[in-house]
N, C-alpha and C. Protein backbone atom coordinates (compact mmCIF):
# COMPACT_ATOMS: atom_id res chain seq x y z
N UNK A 1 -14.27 1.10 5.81
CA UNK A 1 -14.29 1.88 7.00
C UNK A 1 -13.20 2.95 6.98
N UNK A 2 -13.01 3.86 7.99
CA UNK A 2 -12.13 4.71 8.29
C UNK A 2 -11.05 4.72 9.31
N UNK A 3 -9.84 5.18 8.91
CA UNK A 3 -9.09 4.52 9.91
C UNK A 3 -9.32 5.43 11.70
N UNK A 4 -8.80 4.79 12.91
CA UNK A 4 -8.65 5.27 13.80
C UNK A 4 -8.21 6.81 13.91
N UNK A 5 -8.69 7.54 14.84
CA UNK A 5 -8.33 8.99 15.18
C UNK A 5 -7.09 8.86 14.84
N UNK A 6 -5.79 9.55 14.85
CA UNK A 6 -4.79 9.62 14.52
C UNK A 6 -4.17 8.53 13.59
N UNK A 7 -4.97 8.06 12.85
CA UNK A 7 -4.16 6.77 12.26
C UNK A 7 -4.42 7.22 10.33
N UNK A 8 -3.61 6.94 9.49
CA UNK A 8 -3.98 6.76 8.38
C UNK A 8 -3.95 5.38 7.97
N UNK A 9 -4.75 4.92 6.48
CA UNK A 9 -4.22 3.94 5.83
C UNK A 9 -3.15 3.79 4.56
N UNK A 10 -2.24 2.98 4.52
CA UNK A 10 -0.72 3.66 3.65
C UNK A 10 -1.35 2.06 2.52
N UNK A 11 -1.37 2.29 1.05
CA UNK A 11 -1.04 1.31 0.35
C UNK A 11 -0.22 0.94 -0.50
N UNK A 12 0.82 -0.54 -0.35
CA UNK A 12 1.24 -1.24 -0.90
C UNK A 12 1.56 -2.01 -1.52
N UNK A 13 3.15 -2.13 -2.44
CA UNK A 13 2.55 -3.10 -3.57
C UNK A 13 3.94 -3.95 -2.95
N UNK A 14 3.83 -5.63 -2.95
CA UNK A 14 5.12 -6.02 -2.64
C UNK A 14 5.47 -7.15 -4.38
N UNK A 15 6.12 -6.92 -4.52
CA UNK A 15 6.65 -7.52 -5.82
C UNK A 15 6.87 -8.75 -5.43
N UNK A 16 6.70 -10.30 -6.75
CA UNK A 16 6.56 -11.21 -6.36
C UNK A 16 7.94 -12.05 -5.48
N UNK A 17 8.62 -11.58 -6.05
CA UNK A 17 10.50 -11.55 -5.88
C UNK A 17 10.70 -10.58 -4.57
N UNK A 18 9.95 -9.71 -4.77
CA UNK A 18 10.81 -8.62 -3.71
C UNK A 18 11.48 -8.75 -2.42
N UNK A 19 12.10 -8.23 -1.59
CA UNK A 19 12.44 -8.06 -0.68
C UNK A 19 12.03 -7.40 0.69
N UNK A 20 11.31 -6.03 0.18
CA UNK A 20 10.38 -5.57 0.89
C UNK A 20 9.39 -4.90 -0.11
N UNK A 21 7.95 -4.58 1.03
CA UNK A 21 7.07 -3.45 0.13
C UNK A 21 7.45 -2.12 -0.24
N UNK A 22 6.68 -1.47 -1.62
CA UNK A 22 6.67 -0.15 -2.02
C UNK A 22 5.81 0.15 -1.28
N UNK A 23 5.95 1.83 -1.08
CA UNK A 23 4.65 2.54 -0.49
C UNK A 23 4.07 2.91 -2.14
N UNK A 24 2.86 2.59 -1.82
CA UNK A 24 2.12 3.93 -3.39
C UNK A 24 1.89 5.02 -2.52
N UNK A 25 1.40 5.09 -1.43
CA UNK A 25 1.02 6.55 -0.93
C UNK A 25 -0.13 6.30 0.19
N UNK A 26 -0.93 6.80 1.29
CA UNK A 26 -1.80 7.15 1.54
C UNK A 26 -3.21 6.73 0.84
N UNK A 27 -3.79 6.20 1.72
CA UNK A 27 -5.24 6.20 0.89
C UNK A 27 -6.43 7.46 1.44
N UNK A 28 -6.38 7.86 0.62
CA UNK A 28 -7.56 8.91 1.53
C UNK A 28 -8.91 8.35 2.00
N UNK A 29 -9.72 8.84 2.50
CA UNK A 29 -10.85 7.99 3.18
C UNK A 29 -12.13 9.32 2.70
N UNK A 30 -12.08 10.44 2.06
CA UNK A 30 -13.11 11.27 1.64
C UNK A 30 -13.24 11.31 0.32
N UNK A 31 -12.52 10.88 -0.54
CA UNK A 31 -12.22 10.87 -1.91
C UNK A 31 -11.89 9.92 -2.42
N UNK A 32 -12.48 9.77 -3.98
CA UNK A 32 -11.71 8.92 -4.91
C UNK A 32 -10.14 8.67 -5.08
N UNK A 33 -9.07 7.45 -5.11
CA UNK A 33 -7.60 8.23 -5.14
C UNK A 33 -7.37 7.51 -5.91
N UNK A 34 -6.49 7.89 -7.15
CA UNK A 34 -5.74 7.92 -8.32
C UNK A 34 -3.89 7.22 -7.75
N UNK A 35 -3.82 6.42 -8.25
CA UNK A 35 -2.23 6.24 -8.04
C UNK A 35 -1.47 6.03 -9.16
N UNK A 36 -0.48 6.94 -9.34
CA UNK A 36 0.41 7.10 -10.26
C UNK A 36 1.65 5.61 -10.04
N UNK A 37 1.35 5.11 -11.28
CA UNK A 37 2.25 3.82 -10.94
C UNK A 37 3.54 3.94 -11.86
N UNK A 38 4.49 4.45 -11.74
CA UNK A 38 5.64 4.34 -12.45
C UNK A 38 6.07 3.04 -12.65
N UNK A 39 7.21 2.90 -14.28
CA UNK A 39 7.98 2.10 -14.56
C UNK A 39 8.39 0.92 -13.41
N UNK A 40 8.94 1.53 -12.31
CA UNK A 40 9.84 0.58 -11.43
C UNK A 40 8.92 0.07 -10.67
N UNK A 41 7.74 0.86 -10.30
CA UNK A 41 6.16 -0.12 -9.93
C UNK A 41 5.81 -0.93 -10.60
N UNK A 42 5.68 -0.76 -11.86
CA UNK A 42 4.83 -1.64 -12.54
C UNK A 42 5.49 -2.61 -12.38
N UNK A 43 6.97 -2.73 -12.59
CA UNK A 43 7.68 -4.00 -12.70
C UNK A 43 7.15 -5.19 -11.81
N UNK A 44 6.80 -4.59 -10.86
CA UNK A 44 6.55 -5.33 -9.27
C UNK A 44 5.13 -5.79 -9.49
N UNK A 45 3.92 -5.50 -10.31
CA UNK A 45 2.97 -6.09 -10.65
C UNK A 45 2.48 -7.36 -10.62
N UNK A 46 3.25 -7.81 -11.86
CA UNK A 46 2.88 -9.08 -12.01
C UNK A 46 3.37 -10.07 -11.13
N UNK A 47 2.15 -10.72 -10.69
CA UNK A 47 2.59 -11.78 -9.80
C UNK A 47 2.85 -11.32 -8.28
N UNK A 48 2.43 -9.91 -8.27
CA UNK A 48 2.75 -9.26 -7.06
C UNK A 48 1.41 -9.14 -5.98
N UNK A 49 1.29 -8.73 -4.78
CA UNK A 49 0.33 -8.22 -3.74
C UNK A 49 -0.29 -7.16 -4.34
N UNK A 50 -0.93 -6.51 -3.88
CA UNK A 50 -0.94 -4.73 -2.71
C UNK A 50 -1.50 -5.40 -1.74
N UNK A 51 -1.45 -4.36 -0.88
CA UNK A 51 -1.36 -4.50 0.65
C UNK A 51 -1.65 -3.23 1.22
N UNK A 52 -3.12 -3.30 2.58
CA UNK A 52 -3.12 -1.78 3.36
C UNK A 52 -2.94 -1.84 4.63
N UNK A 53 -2.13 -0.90 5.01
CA UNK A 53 -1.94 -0.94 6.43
C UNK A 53 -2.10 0.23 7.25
N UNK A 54 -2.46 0.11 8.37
CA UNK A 54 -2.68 0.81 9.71
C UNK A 54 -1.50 1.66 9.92
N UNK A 55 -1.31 2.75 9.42
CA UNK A 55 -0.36 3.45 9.60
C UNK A 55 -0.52 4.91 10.85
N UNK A 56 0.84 5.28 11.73
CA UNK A 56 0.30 6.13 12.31
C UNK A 56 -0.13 7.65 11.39
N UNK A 57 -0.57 9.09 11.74
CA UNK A 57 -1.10 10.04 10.70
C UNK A 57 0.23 10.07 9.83
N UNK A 58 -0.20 9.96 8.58
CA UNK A 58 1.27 10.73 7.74
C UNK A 58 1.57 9.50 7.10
N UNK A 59 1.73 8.81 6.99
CA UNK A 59 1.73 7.15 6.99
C UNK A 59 3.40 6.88 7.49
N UNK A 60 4.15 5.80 7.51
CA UNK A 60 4.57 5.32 7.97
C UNK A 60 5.88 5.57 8.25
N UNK A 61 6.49 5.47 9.27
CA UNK A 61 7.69 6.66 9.47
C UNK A 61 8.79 6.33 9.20
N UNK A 62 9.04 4.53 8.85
CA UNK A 62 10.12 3.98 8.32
C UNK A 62 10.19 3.47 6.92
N UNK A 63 9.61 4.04 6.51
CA UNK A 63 9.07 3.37 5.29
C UNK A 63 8.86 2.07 4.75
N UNK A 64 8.47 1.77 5.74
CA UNK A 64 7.96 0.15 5.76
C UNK A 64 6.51 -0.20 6.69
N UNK A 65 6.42 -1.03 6.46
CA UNK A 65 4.42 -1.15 7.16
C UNK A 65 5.05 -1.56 8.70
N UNK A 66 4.45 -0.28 9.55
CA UNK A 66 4.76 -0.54 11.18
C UNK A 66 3.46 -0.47 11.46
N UNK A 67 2.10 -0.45 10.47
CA UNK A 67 1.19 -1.22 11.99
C UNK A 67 0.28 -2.41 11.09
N UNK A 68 -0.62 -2.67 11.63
CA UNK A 68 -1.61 -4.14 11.31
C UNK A 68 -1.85 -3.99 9.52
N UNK A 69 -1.66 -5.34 8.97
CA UNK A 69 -1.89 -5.07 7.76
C UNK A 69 -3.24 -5.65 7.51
N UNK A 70 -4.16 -5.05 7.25
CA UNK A 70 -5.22 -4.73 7.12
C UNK A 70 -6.39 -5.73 5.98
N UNK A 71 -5.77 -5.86 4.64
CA UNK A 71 -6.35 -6.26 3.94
C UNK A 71 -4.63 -6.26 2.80
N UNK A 72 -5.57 -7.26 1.58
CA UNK A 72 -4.11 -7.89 0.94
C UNK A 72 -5.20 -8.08 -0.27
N UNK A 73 -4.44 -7.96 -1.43
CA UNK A 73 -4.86 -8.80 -2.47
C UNK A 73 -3.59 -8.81 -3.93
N UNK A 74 -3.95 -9.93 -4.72
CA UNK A 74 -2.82 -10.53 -5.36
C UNK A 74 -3.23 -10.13 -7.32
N UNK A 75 -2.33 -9.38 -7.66
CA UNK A 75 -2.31 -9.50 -8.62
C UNK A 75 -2.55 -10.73 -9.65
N UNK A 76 -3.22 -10.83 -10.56
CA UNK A 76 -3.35 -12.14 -11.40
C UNK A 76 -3.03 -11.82 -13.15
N UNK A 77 -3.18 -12.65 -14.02
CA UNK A 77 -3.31 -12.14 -15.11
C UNK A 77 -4.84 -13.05 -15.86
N UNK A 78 -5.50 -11.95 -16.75
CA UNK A 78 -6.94 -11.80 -16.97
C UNK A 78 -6.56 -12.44 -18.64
């Protein structure tokens, strides 16, 4: 689905250790989206979440997830 009038969706990765979530960025809702995962991301991979959340437009103004988290899923190894 698409998020609410003024709302975006922001996705995250929380590392298995971590402390808090990374933002990766915005998910767009008209397009395919590509996320550039750097070194200090990847680290956070294994054994880690992502996570999307209800962000107001722009995504999230503290850089941390301030609205409903939406959907979740857990990294594994294949």
């Amino acid at each position: 689905g698409a998020p609410a009038p003024g709302r975006d969706f922001e996705l995250w990765v929380i590392g298995e250790n971590a402390t808090a979530p990374v933002s990766l960025g915005l998910v767009p809702t008209d397009q395919e989206a590509t996320f550039e995962i750097s070194p200090e991301i990847a680290a956070l991979i294994k054994g880690g979440t992502l996570a999307i959340s209800d962000e107001p437009k722009g995504g999230s103004p503290t850089g941390a997830p301030t609205g409903a988290v939406l959907a979740t899923g857990v990294f594994f190894d294949v």
